[in-house]
Protein backbone atom coordinates (compact mmCIF):
# COMPACT_ATOMS: atom_id res chain seq x y z
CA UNK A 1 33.60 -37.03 33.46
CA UNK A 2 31.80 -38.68 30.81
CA UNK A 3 28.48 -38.42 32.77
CA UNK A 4 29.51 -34.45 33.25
CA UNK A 5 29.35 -33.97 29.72
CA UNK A 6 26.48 -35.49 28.88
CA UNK A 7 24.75 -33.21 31.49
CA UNK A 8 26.46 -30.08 29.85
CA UNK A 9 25.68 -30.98 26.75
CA UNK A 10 21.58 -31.63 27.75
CA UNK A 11 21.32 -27.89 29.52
CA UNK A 12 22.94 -26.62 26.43
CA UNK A 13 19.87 -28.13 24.10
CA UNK A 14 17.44 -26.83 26.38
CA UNK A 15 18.69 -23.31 26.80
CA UNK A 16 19.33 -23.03 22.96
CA UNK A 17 15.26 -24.36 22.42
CA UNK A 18 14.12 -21.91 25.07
CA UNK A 19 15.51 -19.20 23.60
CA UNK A 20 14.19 -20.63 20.16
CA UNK A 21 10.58 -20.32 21.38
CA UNK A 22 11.67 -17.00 23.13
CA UNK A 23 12.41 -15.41 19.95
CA UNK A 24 9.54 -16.99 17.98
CA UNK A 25 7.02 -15.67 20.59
CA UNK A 26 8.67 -12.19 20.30
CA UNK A 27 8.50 -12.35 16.46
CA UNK A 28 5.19 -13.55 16.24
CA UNK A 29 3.49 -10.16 18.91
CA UNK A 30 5.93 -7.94 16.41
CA UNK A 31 4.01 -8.95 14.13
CA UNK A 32 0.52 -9.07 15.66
CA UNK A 33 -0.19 -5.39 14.23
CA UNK A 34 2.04 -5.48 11.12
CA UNK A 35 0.31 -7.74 9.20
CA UNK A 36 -2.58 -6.58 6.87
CA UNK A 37 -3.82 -9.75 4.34
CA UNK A 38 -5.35 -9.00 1.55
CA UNK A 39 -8.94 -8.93 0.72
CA UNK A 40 -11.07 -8.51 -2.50
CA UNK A 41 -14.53 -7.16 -2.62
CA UNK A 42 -16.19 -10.07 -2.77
CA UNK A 43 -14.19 -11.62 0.38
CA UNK A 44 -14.77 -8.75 2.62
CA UNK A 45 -18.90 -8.94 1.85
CA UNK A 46 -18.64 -12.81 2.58
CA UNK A 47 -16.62 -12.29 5.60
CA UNK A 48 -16.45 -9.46 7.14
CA UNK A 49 -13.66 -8.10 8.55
CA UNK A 50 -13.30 -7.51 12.89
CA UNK A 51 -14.03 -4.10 14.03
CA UNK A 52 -10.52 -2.25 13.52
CA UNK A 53 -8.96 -4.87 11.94
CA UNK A 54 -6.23 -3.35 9.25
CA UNK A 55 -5.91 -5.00 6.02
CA UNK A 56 -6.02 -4.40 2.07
CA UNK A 57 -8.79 -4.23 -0.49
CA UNK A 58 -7.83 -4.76 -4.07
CA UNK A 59 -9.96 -4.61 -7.37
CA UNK A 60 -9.88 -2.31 -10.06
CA UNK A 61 -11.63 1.01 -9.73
CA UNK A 62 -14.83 1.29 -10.87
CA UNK A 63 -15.44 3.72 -13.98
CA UNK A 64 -17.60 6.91 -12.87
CA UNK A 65 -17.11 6.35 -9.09
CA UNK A 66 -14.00 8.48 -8.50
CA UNK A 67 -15.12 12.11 -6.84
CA UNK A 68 -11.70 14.27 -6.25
CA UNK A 69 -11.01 16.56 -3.77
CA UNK A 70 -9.34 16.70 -0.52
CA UNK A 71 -10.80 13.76 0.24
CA UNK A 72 -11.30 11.20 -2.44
CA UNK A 73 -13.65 9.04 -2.70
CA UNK A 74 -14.42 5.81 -5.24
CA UNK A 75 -15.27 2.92 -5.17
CA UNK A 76 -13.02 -0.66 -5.61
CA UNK A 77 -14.76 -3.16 -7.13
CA UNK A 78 -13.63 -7.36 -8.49
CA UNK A 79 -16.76 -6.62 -11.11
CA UNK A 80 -18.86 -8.81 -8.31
CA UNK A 81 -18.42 -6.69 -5.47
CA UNK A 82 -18.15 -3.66 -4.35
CA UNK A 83 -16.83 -1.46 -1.96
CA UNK A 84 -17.22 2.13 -1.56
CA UNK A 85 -13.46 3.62 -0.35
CA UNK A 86 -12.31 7.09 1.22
CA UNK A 87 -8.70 8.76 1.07
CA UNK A 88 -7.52 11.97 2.37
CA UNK A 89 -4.19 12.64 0.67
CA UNK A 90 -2.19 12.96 -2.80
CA UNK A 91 -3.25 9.66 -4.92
CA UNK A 92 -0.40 8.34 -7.09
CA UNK A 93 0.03 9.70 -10.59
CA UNK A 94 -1.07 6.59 -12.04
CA UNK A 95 -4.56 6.76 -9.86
CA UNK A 96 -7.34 6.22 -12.61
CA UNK A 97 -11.23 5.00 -12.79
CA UNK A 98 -10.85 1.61 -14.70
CA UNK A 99 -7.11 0.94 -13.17
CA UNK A 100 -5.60 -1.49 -10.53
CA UNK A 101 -5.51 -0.27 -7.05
CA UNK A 102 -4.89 -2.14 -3.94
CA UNK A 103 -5.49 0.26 -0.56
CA UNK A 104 -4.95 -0.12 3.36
CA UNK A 105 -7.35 0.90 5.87
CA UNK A 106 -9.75 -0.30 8.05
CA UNK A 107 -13.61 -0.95 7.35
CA UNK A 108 -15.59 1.84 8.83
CA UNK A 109 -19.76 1.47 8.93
CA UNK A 110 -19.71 -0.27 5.48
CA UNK A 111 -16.97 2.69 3.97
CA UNK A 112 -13.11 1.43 3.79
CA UNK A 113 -11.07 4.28 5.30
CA UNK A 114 -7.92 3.84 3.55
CA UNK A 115 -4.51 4.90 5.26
CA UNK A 116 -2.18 5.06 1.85
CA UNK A 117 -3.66 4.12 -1.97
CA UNK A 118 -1.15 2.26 -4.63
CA UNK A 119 -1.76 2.08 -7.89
CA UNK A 120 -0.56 0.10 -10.87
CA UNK A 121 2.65 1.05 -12.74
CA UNK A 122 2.20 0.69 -16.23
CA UNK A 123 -0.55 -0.42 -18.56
CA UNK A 124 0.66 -4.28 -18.38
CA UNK A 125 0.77 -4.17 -14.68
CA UNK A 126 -1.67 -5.78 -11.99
CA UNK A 127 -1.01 -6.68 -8.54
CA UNK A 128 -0.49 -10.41 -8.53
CA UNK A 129 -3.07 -10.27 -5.48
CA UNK A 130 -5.51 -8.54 -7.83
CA UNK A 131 -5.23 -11.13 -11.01
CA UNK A 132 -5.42 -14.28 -8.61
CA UNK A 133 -9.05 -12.66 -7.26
CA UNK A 134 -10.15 -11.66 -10.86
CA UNK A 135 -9.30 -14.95 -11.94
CA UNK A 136 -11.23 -16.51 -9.05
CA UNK A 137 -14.28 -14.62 -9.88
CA UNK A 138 -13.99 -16.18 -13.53
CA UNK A 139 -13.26 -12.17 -14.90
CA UNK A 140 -9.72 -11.98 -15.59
CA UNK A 141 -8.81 -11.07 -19.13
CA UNK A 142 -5.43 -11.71 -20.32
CA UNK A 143 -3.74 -8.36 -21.20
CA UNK A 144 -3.40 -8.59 -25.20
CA UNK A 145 0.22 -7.84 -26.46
């Protein structure tokens, strides 16, 4: 009886790991396409991004670059880098030359193609993503109060 147990107990272990890894593997292909990591300027002319690949470009945008239309087009830069962007759609209100913007797209022959544009929320306001690659490039200034 003992011995019975014991053997129970065993399968029970292994089914609950398999179906451990089971789900894991099914959360990690979910996710294959759903992630997009963030990238400044500088980072995606160091390392350029795969063919297709989706993922975010952050900086502020640079002053002058910013042609409206239907399709807008400006340019993101860290103040090392930059990289020339295109959007077809409504930007946010908040959508200026000199402001914080973080986009998603795709690089397209040296253009990003962006899918949807967010920009900063108030005049204090930076993407945390933004500030930590500022601050890498030695340009960050503090906001004054």
């Amino acid at each position: 009886m003992a011995g019975l147990k014991k053997k129970r107990r065993i399968q029970m272990i292994v089914a609950g790991m398999t179906l451990m890894l089971l789900a894991a593997g099914l959360m990690g292909y979910a996710f294959q396409d759903g992630i997009e990591f963030f990238r400044s300027p500088t980072q995606v002319t160091e390392d350029m991004p795969c063919p297709n690949e989706r993922f975010r470009i952050g900086g502020l945008i640079k002053e002058g670059s910013w042609v409206k239309g239907d399709t807008h087009r400006f340019v993101i830069t860290d103040t090392n880098q930059e990289i020339p962007v295109v959007f077809t759609g409504i930007l946010p209100d908040l959508f200026g030359e000199g402001q914080g913007s973080i986009a998603t797209g795709q690089l397209i022959n040296g253009e990003f193609v962006a899918s949807e544009v967010l920009a900063k929320h108030d005049e204090e306001y930076m993407p945390a993503e933004i500030v930590d690659a500022l601050k890498a490039q030695g340009v960050y200034v503090e906001p004054s109060s």
